[in-house]
Protein backbone atom coordinates (compact mmCIF):
# COMPACT_ATOMS: atom_id res chain seq x y z
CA UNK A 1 65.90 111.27 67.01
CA UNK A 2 69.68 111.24 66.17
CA UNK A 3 70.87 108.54 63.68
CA UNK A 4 74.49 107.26 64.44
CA UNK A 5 75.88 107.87 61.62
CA UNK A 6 74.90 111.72 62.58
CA UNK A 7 75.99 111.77 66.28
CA UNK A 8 79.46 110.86 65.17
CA UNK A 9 79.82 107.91 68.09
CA UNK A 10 81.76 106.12 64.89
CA UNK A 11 84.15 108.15 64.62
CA UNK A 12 87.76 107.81 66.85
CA UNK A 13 90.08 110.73 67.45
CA UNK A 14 93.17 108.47 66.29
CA UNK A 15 90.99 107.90 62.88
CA UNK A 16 92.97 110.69 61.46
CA UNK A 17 96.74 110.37 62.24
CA UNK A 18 97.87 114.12 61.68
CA UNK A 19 94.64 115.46 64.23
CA UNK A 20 96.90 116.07 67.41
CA UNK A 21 93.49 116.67 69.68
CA UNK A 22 90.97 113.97 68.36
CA UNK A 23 87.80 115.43 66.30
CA UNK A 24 87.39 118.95 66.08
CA UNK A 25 84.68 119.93 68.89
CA UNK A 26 85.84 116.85 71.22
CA UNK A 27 88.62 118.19 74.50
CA UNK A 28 91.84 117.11 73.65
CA UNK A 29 92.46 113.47 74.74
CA UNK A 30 95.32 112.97 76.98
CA UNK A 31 97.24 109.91 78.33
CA UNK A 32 97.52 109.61 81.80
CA UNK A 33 100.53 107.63 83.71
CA UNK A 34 99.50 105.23 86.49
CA UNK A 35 102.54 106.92 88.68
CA UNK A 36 102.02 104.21 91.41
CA UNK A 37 103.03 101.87 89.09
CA UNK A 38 106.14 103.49 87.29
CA UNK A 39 107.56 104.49 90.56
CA UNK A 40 106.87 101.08 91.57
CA UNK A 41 108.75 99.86 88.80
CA UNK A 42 111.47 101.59 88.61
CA UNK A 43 111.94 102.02 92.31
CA UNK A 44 114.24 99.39 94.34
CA UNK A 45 112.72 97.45 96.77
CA UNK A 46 115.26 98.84 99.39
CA UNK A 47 114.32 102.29 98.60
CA UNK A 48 110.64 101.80 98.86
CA UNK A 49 111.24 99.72 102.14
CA UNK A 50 113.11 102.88 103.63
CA UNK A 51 110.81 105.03 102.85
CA UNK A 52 107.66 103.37 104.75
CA UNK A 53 108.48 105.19 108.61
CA UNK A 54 106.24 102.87 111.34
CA UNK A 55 105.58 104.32 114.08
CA UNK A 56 103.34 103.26 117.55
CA UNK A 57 102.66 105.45 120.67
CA UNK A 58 100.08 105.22 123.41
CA UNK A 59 99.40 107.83 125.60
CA UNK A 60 101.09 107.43 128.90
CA UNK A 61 104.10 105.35 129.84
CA UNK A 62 102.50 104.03 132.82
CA UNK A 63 99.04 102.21 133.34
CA UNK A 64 96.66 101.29 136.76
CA UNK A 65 94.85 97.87 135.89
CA UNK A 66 92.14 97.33 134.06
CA UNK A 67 92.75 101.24 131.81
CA UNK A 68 92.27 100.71 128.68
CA UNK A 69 95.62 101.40 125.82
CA UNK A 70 95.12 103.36 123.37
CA UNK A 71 96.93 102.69 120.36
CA UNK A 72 98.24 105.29 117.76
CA UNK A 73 99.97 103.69 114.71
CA UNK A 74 100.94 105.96 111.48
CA UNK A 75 102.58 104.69 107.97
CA UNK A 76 104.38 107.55 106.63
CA UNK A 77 105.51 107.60 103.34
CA UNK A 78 108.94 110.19 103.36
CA UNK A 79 109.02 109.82 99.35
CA UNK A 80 107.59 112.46 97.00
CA UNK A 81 106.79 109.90 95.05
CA UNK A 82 104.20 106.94 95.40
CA UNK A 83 105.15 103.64 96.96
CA UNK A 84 103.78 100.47 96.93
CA UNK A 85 105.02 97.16 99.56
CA UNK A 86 104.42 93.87 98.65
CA UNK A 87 102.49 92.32 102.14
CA UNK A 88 101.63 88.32 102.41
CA UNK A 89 98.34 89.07 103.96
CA UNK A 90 95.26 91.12 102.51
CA UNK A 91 95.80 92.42 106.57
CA UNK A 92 98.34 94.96 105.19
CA UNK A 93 99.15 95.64 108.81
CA UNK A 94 99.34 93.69 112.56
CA UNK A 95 99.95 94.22 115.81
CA UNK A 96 101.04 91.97 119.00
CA UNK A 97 101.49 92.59 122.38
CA UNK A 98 104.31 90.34 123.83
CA UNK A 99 104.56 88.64 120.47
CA UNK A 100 100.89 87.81 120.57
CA UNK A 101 99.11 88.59 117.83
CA UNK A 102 96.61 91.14 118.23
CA UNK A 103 96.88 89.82 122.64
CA UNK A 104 95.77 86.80 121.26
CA UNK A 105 96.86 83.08 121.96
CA UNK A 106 94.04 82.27 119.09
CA UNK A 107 95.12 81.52 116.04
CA UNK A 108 93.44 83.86 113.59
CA UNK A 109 92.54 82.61 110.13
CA UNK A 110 93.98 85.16 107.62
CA UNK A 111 94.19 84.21 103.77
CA UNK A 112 97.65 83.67 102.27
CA UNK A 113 96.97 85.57 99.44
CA UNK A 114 99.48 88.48 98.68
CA UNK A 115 98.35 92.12 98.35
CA UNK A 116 99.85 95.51 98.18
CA UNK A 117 100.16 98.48 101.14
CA UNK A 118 99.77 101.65 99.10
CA UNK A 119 100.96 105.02 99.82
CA UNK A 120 100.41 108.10 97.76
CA UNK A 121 103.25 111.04 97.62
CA UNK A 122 103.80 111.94 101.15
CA UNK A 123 101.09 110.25 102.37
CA UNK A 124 100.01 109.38 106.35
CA UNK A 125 98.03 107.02 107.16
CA UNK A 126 96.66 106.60 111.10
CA UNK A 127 94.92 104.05 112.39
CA UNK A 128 93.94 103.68 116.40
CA UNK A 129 93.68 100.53 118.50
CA UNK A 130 92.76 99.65 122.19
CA UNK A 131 93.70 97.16 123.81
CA UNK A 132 91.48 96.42 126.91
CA UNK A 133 94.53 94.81 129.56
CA UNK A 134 93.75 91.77 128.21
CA UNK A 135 94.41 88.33 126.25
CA UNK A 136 92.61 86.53 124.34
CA UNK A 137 92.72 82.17 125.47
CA UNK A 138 89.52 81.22 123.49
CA UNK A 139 87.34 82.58 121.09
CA UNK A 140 85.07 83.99 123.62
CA UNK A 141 87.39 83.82 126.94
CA UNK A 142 90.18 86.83 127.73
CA UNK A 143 92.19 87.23 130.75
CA UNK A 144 93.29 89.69 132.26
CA UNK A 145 97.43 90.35 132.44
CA UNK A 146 99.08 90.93 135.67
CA UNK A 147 101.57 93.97 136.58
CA UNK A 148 104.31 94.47 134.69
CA UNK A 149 106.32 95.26 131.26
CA UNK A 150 104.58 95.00 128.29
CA UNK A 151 106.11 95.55 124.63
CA UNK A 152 103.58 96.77 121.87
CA UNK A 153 104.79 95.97 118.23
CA UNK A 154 103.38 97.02 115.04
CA UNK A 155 104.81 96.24 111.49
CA UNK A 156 103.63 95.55 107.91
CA UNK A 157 102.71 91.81 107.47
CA UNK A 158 105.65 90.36 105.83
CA UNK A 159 108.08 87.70 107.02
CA UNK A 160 110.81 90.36 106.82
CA UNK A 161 109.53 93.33 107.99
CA UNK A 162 111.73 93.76 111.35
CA UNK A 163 114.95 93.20 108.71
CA UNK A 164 113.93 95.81 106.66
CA UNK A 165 112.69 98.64 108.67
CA UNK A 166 108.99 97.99 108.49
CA UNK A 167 108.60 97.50 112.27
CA UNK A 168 107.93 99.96 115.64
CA UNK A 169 108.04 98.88 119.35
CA UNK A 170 106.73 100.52 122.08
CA UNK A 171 106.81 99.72 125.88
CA UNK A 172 104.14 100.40 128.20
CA UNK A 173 103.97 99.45 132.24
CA UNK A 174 100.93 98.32 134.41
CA UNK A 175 101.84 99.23 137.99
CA UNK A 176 100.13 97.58 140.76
């Protein structure tokens, strides 16, 4: 059995100030920089808002009723460098069909507590959605929309997101 005093689990590598690499048969300790947060910090705001690129798509311009709408969303970061938003919802992201949130006319109960969208260097992030033709008028009632122009918009969940870039529209028709 190995005493403490033998195993050495007193000792600290900055216990000696002229050691450079801690104890002699320890690796080298190294400090490591959170680079999310420097280039958070010393990022602007307006930078980091210009270099989130939102972007929705569905698959055809033109729907029958009743086909389903598949959704393709991707948050690009353009930056070789990390970047982090600021959102107002711990839903970092939304969606709304005519201004509907989510094709819904019920209100959704989503914490006001603030979070953070994070993007690594370079980084993509995809997500899909469908949307079935239809809105939402209670929590277990949806009806169905009639023909016409319909204008899918995605953005990240902050107040100012259309002024600063962080938005996409799409438009998508049901025929008759």
């Amino acid at each position: 059995m190995r005493r403490i005093y033998q195993s050495r689990a007193l000792e600290r590598a900055d216990d000696e100030p002229f050691t450079p690499g801690g104890l002699e048969d320890d690796e080298p300790t190294a400090r490591t920089i959170d680079w999310a947060a420097f280039s958070h910090a010393i990022t602007p705001t307006a930078v980091r808002h210009r270099a989130i690129d939102v972007t929705v798509s569905t698959e055809r311009r033109r729907y029958e009723p009743g086909d389903p709408v598949e959704l393709r969303i991707e948050f690009r970061n353009r930056l070789p460098i990390p970047v982090r938003i600021r959102t107002e919802s711990p839903n970092r992201w939304r969606w709304r069909v005519d201004g509907l949130r989510e094709a819904s006319r019920v209100p959704r109960a989503v914490p006001d507590r603030p979070a953070t969208f994070s993007f690594a260097r370079n980084e993509r992030k995809r997500f899909r959605r469908r949307w079935p033709q239809r809105i939402q008028v209670a929590d277990d009632e949806w009806e169905p929309v009639g023909p016409g122009t319909y204008t899918i918009t995605v953005g990240v969940t902050r107040a100012d997101a259309s002024a600063r870039g962080l938005v996409d529209r799409t438009e998508l028709e049901i025929i008759e």
